[in-house]
Structures are given as C-alpha cells and as structure tokens.
Protein backbone atom coordinates (compact mmCIF):
# COMPACT_ATOMS: atom_id res chain seq x y z
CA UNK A 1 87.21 103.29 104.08
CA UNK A 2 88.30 104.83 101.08
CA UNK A 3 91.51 104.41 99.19
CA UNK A 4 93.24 106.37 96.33
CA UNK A 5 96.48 105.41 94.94
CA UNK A 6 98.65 106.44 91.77
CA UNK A 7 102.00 107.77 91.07
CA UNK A 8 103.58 110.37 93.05
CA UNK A 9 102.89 114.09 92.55
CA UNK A 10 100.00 112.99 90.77
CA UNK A 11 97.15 115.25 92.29
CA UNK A 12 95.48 112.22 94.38
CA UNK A 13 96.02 114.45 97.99
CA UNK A 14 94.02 117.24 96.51
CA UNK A 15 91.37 115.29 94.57
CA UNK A 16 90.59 113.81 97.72
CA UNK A 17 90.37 117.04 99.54
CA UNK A 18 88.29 118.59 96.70
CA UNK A 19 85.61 116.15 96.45
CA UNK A 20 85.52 114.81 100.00
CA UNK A 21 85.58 118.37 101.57
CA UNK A 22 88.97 117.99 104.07
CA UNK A 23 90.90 120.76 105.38
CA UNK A 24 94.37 120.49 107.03
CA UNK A 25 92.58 119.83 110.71
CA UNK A 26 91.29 116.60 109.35
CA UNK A 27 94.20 115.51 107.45
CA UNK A 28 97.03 113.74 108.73
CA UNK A 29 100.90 112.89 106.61
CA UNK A 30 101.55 109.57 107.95
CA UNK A 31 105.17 110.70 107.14
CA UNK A 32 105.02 112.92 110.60
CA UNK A 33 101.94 111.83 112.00
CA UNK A 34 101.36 110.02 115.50
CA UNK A 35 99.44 107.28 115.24
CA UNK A 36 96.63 109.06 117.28
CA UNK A 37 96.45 111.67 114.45
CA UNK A 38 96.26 108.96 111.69
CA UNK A 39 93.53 107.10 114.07
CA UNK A 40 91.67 110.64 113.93
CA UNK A 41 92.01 111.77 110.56
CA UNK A 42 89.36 111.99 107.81
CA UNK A 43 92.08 111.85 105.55
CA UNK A 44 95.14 109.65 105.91
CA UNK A 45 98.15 110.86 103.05
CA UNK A 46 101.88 109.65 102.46
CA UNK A 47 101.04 106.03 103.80
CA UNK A 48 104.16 104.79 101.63
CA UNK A 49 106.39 106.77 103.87
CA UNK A 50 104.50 105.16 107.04
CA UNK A 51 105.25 101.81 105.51
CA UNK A 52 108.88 102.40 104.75
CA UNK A 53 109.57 103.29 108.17
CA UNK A 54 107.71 100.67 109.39
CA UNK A 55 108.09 97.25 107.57
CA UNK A 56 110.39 94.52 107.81
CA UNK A 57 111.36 91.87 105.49
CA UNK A 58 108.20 92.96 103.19
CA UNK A 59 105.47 92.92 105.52
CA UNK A 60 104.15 96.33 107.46
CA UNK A 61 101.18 96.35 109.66
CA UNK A 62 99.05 98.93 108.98
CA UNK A 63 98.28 102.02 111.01
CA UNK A 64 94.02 101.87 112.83
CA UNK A 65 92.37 104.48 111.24
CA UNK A 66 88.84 105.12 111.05
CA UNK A 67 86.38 102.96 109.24
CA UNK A 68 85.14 105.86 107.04
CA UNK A 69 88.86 107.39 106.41
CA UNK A 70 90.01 108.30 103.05
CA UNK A 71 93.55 107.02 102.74
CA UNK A 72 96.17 107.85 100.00
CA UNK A 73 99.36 105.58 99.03
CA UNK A 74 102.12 106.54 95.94
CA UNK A 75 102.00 103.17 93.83
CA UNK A 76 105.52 102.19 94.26
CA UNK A 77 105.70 98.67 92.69
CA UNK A 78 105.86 100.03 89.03
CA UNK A 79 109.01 100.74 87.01
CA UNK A 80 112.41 99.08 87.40
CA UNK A 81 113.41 96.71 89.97
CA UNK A 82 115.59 97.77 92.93
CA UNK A 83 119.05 96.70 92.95
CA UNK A 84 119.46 96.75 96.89
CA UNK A 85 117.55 93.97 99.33
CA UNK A 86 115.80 96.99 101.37
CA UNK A 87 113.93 99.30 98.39
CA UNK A 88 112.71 95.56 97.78
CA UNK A 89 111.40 94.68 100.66
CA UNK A 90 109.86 98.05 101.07
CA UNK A 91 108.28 97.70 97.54
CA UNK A 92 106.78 94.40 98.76
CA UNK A 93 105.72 95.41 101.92
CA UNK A 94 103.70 98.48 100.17
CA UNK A 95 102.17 96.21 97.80
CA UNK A 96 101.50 93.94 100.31
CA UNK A 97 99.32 96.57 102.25
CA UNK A 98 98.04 98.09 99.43
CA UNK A 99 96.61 94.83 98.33
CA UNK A 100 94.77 94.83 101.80
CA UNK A 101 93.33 98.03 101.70
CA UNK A 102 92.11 98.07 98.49
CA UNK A 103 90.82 94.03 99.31
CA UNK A 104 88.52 96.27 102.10
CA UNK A 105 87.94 99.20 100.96
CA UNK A 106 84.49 100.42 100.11
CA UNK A 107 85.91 102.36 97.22
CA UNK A 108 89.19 102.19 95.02
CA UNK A 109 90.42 105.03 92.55
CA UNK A 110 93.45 105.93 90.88
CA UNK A 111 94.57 108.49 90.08
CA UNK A 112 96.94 110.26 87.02
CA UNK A 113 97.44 114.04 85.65
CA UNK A 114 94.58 114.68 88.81
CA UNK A 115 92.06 112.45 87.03
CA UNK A 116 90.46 109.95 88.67
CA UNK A 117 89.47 106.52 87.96
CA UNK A 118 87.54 104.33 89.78
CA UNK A 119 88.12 100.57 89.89
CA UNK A 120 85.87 99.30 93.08
C-alpha cells in the first residue's frame, strides 16, 4: 500500500492519478463509497471523511482495501485546536489511523502546491 497525505485542496488526488495511471473506474471517495468499492479500488481518496463518519471517542477502524492500493487522507491534526469534544476526537481518531497507515505502508509522500515529497 501506498499512502499520500497533505493539506486539503492540495493536488495529492491528482498526483496520484498522474503518476500511478488511475481513472475514475479505479478510484473510489470513501466519502460515498461502499466498502466493496473501497475494497476494489486502486485508489482510495477522502479517507478523512470515512473516518469522521466512522470513529468514536478517537479511534476508527479502517476500511480493507487492497494490499497494493494507493490511499489519500487531508492531514487534519495541524492548526488550531478544536473547541468542541467531537472535531477532537475526530482529529485524534484521523491521526490515529494515519499513524497506522503510514506505520505499513510501503511508501509515504506528502504533498503541498501538487509537489510531492517523499518521507518512506
């Protein structure tokens, strides 16, 4: 597995596409998706929306996708702290996973202004 994170709107959904060749069949928004589609999909996208709908008290178990998907999370954890308990626990639980998937990932990059940088 693969995983790219950065800021939001930051270009990570189509540097993936660009260099790992995806097209929209092969793509899934874990926003929307089933979890069939996100089992299926080359490339996995909006996995910070997954986890917000997901977790609970900070922790989120993550979605099975496959072993050689490329999957894309906003980094959420940066910037000021949320006054209300729940944007808290979501920020954990995100970190949380994020921590995990980069921990087995075969790859890590991040990504700003649609440059990437790899860090694993």
């Amino acid at each position: 597995m693969k995983f790219i994170t950065g800021g939001a709107f930051q270009g990570k959904l189509e540097y993936a596409e660009k260099k790992y060749g995806a097209d929209d069949d092969s793509s899934a928004d874990a926003a929307v998706s089933s979890a069939e589609q996100m089992a299926a999909a080359k490339i996995v996208y909006n996995l910070q929306d997954y986890i917000r709908e997901h977790q609970s008290g900070g922790q989120c178990a993550l979605p099975v996708m496959r072993p050689d998907a490329i999957v894309i999370c906003d980094e959420v954890g940066s910037g000021v702290i949320p006054v209300e308990k729940s944007e808290r626990e979501f920020r954990e639980a995100a970190g949380r996973a994020c921590c995990e998937l980069a921990r087995n990932a075969e790859s890590v990059e991040i990504v700003r202004f649609g440059l990437a940088r790899r860090i694993k």
